[in-house]
Protein backbone atom coordinates (compact mmCIF):
# COMPACT_ATOMS: atom_id res chain seq x y z
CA UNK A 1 -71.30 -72.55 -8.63
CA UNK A 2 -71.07 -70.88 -5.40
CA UNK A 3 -67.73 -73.55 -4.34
CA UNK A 4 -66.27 -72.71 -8.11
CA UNK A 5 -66.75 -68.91 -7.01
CA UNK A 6 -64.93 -69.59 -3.74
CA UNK A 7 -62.43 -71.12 -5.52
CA UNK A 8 -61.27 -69.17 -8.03
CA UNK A 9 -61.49 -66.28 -5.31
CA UNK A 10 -58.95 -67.90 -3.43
CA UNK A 11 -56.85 -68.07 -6.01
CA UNK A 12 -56.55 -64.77 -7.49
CA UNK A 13 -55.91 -63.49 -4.04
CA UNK A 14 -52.82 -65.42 -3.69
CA UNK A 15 -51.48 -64.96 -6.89
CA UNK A 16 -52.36 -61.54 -5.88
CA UNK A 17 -50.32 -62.14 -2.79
CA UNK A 18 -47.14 -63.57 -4.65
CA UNK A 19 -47.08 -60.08 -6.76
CA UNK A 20 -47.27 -58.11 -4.27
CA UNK A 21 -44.21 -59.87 -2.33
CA UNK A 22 -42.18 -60.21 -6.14
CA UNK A 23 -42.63 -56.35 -6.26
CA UNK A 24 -41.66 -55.69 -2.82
CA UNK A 25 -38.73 -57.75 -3.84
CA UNK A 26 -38.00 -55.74 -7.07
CA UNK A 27 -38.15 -52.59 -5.00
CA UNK A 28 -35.88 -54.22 -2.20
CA UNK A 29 -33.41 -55.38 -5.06
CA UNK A 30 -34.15 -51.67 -6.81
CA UNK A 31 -33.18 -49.81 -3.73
CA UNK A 32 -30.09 -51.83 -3.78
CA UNK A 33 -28.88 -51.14 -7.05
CA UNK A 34 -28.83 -47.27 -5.95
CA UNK A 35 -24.62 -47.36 -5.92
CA UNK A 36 -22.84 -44.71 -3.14
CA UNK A 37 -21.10 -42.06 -4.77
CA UNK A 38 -16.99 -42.83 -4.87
CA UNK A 39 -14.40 -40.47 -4.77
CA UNK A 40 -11.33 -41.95 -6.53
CA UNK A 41 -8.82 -38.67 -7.24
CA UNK A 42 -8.58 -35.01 -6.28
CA UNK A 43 -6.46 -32.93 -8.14
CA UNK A 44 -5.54 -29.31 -8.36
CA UNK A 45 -3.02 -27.04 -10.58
CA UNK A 46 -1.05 -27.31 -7.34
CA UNK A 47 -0.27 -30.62 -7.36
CA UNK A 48 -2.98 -32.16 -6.29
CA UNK A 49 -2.89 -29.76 -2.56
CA UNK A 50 -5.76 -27.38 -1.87
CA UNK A 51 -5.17 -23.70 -1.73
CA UNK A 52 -7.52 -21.34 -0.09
CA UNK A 53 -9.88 -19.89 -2.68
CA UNK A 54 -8.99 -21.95 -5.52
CA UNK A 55 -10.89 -24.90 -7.84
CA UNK A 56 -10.40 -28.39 -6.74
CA UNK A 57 -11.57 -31.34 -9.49
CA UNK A 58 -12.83 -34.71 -7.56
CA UNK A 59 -12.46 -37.40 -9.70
CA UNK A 60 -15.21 -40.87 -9.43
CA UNK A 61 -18.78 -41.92 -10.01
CA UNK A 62 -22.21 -42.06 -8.89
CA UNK A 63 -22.20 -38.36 -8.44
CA UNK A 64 -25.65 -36.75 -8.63
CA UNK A 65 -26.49 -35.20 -12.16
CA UNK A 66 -29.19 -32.75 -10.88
CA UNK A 67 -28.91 -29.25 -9.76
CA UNK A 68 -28.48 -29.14 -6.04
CA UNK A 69 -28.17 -32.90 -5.39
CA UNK A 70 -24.43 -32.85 -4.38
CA UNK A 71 -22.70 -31.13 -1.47
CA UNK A 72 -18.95 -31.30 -0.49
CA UNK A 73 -18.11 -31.49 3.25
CA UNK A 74 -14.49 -30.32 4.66
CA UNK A 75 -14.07 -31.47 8.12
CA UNK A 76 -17.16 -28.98 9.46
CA UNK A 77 -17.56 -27.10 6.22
CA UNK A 78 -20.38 -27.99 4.08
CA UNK A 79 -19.96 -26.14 0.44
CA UNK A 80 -23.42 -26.32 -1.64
CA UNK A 81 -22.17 -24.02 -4.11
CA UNK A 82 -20.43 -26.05 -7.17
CA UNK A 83 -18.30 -25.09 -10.02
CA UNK A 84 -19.16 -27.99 -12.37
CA UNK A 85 -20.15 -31.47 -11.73
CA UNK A 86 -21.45 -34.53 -13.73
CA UNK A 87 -21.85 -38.13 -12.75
CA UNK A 88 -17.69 -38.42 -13.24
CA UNK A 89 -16.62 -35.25 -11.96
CA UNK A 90 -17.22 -32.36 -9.24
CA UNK A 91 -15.29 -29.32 -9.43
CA UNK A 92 -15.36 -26.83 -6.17
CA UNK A 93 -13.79 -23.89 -4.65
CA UNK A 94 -11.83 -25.10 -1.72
CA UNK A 95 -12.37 -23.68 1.68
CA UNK A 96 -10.79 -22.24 4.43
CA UNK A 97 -10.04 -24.95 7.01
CA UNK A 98 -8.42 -25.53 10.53
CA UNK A 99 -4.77 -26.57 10.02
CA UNK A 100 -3.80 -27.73 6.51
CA UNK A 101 -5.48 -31.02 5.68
CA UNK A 102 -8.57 -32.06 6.18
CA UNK A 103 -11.04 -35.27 5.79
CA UNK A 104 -13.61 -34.52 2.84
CA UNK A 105 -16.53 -36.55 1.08
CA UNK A 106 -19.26 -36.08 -1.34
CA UNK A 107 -22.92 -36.56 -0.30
CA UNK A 108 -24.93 -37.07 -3.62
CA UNK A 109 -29.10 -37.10 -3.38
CA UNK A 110 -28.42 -37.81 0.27
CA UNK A 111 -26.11 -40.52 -0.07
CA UNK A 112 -22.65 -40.42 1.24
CA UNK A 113 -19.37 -41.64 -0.21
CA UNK A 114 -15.90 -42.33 0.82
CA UNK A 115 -14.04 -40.12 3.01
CA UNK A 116 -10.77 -38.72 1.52
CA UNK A 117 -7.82 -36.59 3.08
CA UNK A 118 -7.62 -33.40 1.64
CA UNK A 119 -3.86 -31.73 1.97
CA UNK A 120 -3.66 -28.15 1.62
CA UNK A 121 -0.62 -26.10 0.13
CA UNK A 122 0.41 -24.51 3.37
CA UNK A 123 2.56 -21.79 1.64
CA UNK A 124 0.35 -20.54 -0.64
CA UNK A 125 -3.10 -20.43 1.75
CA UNK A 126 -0.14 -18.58 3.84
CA UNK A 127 -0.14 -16.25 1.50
CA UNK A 128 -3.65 -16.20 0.75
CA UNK A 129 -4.30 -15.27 3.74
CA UNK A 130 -1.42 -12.54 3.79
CA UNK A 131 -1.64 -10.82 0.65
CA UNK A 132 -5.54 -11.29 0.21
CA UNK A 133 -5.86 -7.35 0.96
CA UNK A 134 -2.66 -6.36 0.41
CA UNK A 135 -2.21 -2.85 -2.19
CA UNK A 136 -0.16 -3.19 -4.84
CA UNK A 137 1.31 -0.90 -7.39
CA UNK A 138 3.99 -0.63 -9.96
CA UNK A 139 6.78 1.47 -9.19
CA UNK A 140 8.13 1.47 -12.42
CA UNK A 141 8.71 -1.52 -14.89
CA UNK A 142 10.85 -4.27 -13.24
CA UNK A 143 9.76 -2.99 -9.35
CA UNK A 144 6.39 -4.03 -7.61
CA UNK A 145 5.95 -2.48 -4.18
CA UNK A 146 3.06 -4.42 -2.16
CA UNK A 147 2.36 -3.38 1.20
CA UNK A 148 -0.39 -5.01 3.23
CA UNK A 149 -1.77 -4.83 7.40
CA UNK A 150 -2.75 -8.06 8.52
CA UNK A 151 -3.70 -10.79 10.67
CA UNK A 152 -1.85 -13.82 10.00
CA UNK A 153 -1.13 -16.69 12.59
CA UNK A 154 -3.55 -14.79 15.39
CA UNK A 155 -1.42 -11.30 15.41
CA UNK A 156 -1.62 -8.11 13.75
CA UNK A 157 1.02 -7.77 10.91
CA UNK A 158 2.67 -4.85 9.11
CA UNK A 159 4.32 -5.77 5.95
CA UNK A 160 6.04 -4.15 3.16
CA UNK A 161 7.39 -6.17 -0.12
CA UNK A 162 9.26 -4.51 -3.40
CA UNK A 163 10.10 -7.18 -5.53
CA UNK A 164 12.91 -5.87 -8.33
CA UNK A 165 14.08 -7.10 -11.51
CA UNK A 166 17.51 -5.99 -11.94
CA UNK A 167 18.46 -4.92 -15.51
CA UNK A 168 19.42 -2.17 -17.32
CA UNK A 169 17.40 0.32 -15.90
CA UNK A 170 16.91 -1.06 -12.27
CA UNK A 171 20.46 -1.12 -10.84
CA UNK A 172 21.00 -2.75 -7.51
CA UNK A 173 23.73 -1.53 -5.17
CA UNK A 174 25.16 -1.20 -1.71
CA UNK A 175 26.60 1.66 -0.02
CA UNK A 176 28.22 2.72 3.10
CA UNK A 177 27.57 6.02 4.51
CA UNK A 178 29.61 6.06 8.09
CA UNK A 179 30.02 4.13 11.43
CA UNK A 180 27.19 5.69 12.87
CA UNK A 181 25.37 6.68 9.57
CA UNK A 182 22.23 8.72 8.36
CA UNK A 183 18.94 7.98 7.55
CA UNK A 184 18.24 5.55 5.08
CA UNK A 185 15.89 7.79 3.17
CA UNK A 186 19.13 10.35 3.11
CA UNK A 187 21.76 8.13 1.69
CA UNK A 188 19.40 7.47 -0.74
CA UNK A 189 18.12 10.54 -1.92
CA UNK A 190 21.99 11.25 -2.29
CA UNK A 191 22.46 8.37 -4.72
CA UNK A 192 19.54 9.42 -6.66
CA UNK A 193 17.79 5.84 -5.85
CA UNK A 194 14.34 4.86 -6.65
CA UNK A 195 14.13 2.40 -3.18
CA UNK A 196 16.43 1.40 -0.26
CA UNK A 197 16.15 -0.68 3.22
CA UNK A 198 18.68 -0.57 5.33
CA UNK A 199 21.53 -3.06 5.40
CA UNK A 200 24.35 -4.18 7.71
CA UNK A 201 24.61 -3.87 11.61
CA UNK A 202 26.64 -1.02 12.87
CA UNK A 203 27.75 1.96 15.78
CA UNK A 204 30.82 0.02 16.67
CA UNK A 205 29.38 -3.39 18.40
CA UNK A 206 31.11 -6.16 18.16
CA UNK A 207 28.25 -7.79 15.71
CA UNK A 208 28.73 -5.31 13.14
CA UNK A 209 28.30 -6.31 9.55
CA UNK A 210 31.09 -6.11 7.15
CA UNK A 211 30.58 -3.72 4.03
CA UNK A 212 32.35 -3.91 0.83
CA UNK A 213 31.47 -1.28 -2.13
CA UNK A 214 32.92 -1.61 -5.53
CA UNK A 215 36.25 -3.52 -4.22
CA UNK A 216 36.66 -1.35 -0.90
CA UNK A 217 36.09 -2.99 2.16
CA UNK A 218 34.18 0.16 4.47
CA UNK A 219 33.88 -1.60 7.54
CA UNK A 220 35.61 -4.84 8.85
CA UNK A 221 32.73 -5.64 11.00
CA UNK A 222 32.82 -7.58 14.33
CA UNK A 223 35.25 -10.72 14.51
CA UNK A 224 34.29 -12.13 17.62
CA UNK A 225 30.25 -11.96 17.14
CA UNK A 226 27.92 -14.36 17.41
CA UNK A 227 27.84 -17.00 14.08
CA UNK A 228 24.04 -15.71 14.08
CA UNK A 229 24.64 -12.15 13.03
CA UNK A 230 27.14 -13.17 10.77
CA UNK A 231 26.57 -16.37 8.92
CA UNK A 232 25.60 -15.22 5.59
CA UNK A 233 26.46 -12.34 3.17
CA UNK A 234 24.69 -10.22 0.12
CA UNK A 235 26.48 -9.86 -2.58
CA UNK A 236 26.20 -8.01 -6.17
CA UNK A 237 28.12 -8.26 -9.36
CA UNK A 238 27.36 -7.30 -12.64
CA UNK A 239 23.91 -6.62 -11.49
CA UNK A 240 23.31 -10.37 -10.36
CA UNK A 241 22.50 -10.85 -6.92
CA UNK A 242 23.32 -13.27 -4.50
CA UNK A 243 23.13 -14.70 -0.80
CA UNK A 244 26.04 -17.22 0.49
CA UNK A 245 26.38 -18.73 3.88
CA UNK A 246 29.95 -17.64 5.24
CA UNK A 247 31.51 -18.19 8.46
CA UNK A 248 31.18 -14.71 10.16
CA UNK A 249 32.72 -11.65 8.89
CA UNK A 250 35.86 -12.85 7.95
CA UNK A 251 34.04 -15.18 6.26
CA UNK A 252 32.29 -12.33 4.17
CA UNK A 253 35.39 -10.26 4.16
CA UNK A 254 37.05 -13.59 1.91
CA UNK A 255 34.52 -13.34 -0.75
CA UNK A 256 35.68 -11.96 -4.15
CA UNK A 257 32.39 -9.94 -4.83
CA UNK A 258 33.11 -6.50 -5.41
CA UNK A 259 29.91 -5.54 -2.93
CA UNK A 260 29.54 -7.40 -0.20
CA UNK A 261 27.15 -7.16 3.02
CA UNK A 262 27.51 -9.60 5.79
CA UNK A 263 24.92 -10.31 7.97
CA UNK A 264 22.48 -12.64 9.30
CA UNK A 265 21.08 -14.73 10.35
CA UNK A 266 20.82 -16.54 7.11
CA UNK A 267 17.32 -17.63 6.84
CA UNK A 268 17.08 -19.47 3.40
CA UNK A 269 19.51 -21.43 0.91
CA UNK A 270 18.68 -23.54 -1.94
CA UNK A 271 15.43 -23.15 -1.77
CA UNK A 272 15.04 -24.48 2.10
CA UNK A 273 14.06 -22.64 5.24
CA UNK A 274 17.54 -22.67 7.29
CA UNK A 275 17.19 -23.91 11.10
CA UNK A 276 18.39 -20.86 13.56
CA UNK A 277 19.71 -20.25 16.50
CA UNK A 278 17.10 -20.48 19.00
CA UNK A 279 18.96 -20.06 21.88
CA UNK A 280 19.00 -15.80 21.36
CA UNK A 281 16.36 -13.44 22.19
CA UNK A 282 17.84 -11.99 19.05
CA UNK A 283 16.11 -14.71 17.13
CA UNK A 284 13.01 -15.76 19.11
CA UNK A 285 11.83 -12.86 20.48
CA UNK A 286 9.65 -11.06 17.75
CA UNK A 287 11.28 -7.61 16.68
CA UNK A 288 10.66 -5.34 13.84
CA UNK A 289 12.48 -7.27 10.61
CA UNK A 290 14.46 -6.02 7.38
CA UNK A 291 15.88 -8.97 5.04
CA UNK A 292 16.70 -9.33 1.62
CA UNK A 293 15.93 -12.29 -0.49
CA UNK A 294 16.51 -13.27 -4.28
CA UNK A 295 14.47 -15.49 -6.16
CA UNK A 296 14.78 -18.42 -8.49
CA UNK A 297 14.82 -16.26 -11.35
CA UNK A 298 16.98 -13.88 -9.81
CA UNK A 299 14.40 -10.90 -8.40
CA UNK A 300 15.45 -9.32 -5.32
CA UNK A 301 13.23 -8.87 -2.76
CA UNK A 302 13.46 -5.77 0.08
CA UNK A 303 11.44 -6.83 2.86
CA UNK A 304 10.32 -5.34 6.12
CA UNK A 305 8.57 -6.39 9.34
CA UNK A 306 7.18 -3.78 11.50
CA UNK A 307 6.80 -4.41 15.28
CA UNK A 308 6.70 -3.18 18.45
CA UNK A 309 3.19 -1.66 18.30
CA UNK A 310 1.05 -3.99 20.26
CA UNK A 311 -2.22 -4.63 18.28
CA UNK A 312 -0.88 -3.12 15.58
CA UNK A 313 2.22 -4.91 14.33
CA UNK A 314 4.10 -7.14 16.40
CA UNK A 315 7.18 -8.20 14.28
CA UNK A 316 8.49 -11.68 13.98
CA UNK A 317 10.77 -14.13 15.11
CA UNK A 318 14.10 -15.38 12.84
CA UNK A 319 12.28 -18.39 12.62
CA UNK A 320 9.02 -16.75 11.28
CA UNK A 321 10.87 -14.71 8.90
CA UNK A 322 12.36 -17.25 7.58
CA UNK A 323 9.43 -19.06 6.44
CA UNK A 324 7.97 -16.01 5.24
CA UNK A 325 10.51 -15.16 2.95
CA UNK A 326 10.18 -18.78 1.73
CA UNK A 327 6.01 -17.17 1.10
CA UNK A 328 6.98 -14.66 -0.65
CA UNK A 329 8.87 -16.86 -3.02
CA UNK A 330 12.86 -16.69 -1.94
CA UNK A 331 15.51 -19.36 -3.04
CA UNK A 332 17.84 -17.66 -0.82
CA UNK A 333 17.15 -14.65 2.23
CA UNK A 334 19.50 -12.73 4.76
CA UNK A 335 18.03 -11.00 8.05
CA UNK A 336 19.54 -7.35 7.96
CA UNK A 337 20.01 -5.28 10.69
CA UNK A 338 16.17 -4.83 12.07
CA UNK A 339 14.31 -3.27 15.45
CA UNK A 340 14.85 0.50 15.28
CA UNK A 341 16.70 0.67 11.80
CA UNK A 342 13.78 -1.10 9.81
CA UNK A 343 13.46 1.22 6.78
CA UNK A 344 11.99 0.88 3.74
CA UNK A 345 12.24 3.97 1.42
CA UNK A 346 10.75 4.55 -1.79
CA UNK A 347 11.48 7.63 -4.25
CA UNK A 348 7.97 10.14 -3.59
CA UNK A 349 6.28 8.09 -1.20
CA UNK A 350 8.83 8.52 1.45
CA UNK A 351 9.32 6.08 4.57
CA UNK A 352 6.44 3.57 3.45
CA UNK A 353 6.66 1.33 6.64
CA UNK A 354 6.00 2.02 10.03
CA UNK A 355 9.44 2.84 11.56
CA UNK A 356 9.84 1.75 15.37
CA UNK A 357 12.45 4.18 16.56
CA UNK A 358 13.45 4.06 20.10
CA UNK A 359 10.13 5.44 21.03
CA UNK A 360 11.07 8.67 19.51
CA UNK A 361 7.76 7.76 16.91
CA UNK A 362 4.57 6.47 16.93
CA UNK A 363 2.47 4.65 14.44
CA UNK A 364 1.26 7.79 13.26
CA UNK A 365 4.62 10.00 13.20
CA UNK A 366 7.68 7.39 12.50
CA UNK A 367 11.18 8.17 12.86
CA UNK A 368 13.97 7.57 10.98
CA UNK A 369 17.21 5.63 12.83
CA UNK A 370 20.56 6.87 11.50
CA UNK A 371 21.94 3.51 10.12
CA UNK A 372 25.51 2.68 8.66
CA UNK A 373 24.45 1.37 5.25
CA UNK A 374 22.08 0.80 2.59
CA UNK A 375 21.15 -1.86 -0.17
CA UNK A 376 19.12 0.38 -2.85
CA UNK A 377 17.69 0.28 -6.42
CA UNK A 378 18.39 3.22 -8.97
């Protein structure tokens, strides 16, 4: 009895044994049947880029169902908070990164999955970053005036924007006061105008602009100036705006618009950011900037840069400008005359930038520079 006993003892303990191994195995083969989470698409309304601020959807599977188990790392940024998710999908706000790409992955119940690159939209976190407490306010209907002090690429920034619809009631126009001129906010207080900037280089140098207003040609303008202050022109006909590339002032002074302004350098055509001469302190250095720009759709932009007040505003470069016109939505932009003459004007709010005037002003008390011309709204 007592060798049966031992027997049967030995065994239940080994079939004992051989379950306990078969679920050690089950758990083993368990544990490996837990699948990584896979990203297989990202996708935003921008065309797939990340912009500052803005939902991103990541497309894939294995993705944690429960509250809190997924996070989504950017480079060094971990983001807990989601928008959505399910076992298919994540959506997430996209953060502010170094540069504008960066690697990114989904870590679901502790589990990581594939690393992805993440491009960002560099224009519009640009202007995130710009405009993201700028002030804004309707001048009237068909003319937005946004003005905004910033800190964009590491320096202080000063920046004034009125975007105008030309029709009916928003007229655009040029005109030409003298060789040495008057204030900008004078010529167009005379004209009855609702905003101005000033225009074309002038006093007599040999890179003065040329002016033509309704069919009269003011000013010839410099022939022997560097292509840079002359290579493109403003014009307006019928209301409709638009910027050319011309081959210095004879160049603009060939055009059949009826209202011409030739300037430069030209900073945008087509759409594209134009190279420019980087050869000139005129055009690397950083200065206070006025330029004009029209859109797509055929808005005109008035634009100006202050500078010259260190930690305050430090103006940009050509090259700058150029791709911040591009920002603020351009197809085509012209650098005007800028430094001392950047004016921006607008009727009952008076000079709204901070004018840079020889060192007659100060941040606090700007002066106006006499200028030769004016492109205004009425």
């Amino acid at each position: 009895m007592k060798h049966y006993s031992f027997i049967t003892f030995i065994f239940i303990t080994i079939i004992s044994l051989m379950s306990c191994t078969k679920g050690s195995e089950g758990s083993e083969a368990g544990a490996e049947q837990v699948s990584a989470p896979k990203i297989v698409s990202i996708s935003s309304k921008y065309n797939g880029k990340a912009v500052y601020g803005y939902p991103i959807v990541i497309k894939g599977k294995n993705f944690s169902t429960q509250p809190g188990g997924n996070v989504v790392v950017f480079g060094n940024e971990t983001v807990k908070e989601l928008i959505d998710f399910s076992a298919t999908e994540i959506t997430v706000t996209a953060p502010r990164v170094s540069g504008y790409s960066s690697r990114m992955k989904v870590v679901s119940d502790g589990v990581e999955s594939n690393e992805e690159v993440l491009k960002y939209d560099q224009h519009k976190c640009d202007s995130v970053v710009i405009f993201e407490k700028a002030k804004v306010e309707k001048i009237r209907e068909g003319i937005v005036w946004t003005s905004t002090i910033t800190t964009w690429l590491g320096e202080p920034r000063s920046l004034n924007v009125l975007s105008i619809k030309p029709s009916e009631t928003n007229k655009i126009g040029i005109h030409y006061q003298s060789l040495y001129g008057t204030a900008t906010s004078s010529q167009a207080k005379s004209l009855g105008a609702v905003a101005a900037i000033n225009a074309a280089y002038y006093g007599g140098t040999s890179h003065d602009g040329f002016v033509r207003v309704d069919g009269v040609d003011k000013v010839q303008g410099g022939r022997n100036c560097s292509s840079f202050f002359a290579d493109g022109a403003f014009t307006i006909d019928n209301n409709v705006p638009a910027i050319c590339s011309v081959n210095g002032n004879a160049g603009a002074a060939a055009l059949s618009s009826k209202n011409v302004v030739g300037s430069g350098p030209l900073l945008m055509q087509n759409g594209n950011v134009q190279a420019v001469n980087n050869t000139s302190d005129h055009n690397t250095t950083s200065h206070p900037r006025t330029a004009i720009g029209v859109t797509k759709d055929g808005r005109v932009l008035f634009v100006t840069v202050d500078g010259r007040f260190p930690g305050l505003a430090v103006g940009m470069s050509s090259e700058l400008l150029a791709k911040y016109m591009k920002i603020l939505g351009a197809h085509a932009a012209l650098n005007l005359d800028g430094g001392g003459s950047t004016t921006m004007w607008i009727k009952d709010k008076g000079v709204v930038n901070h004018t840079s005037q020889g060192g007659t002003g100060s941040w606090d008390n700007p002066k106006e520079r006499s200028v030769g011309s004016i492109i205004y709204v009425k």
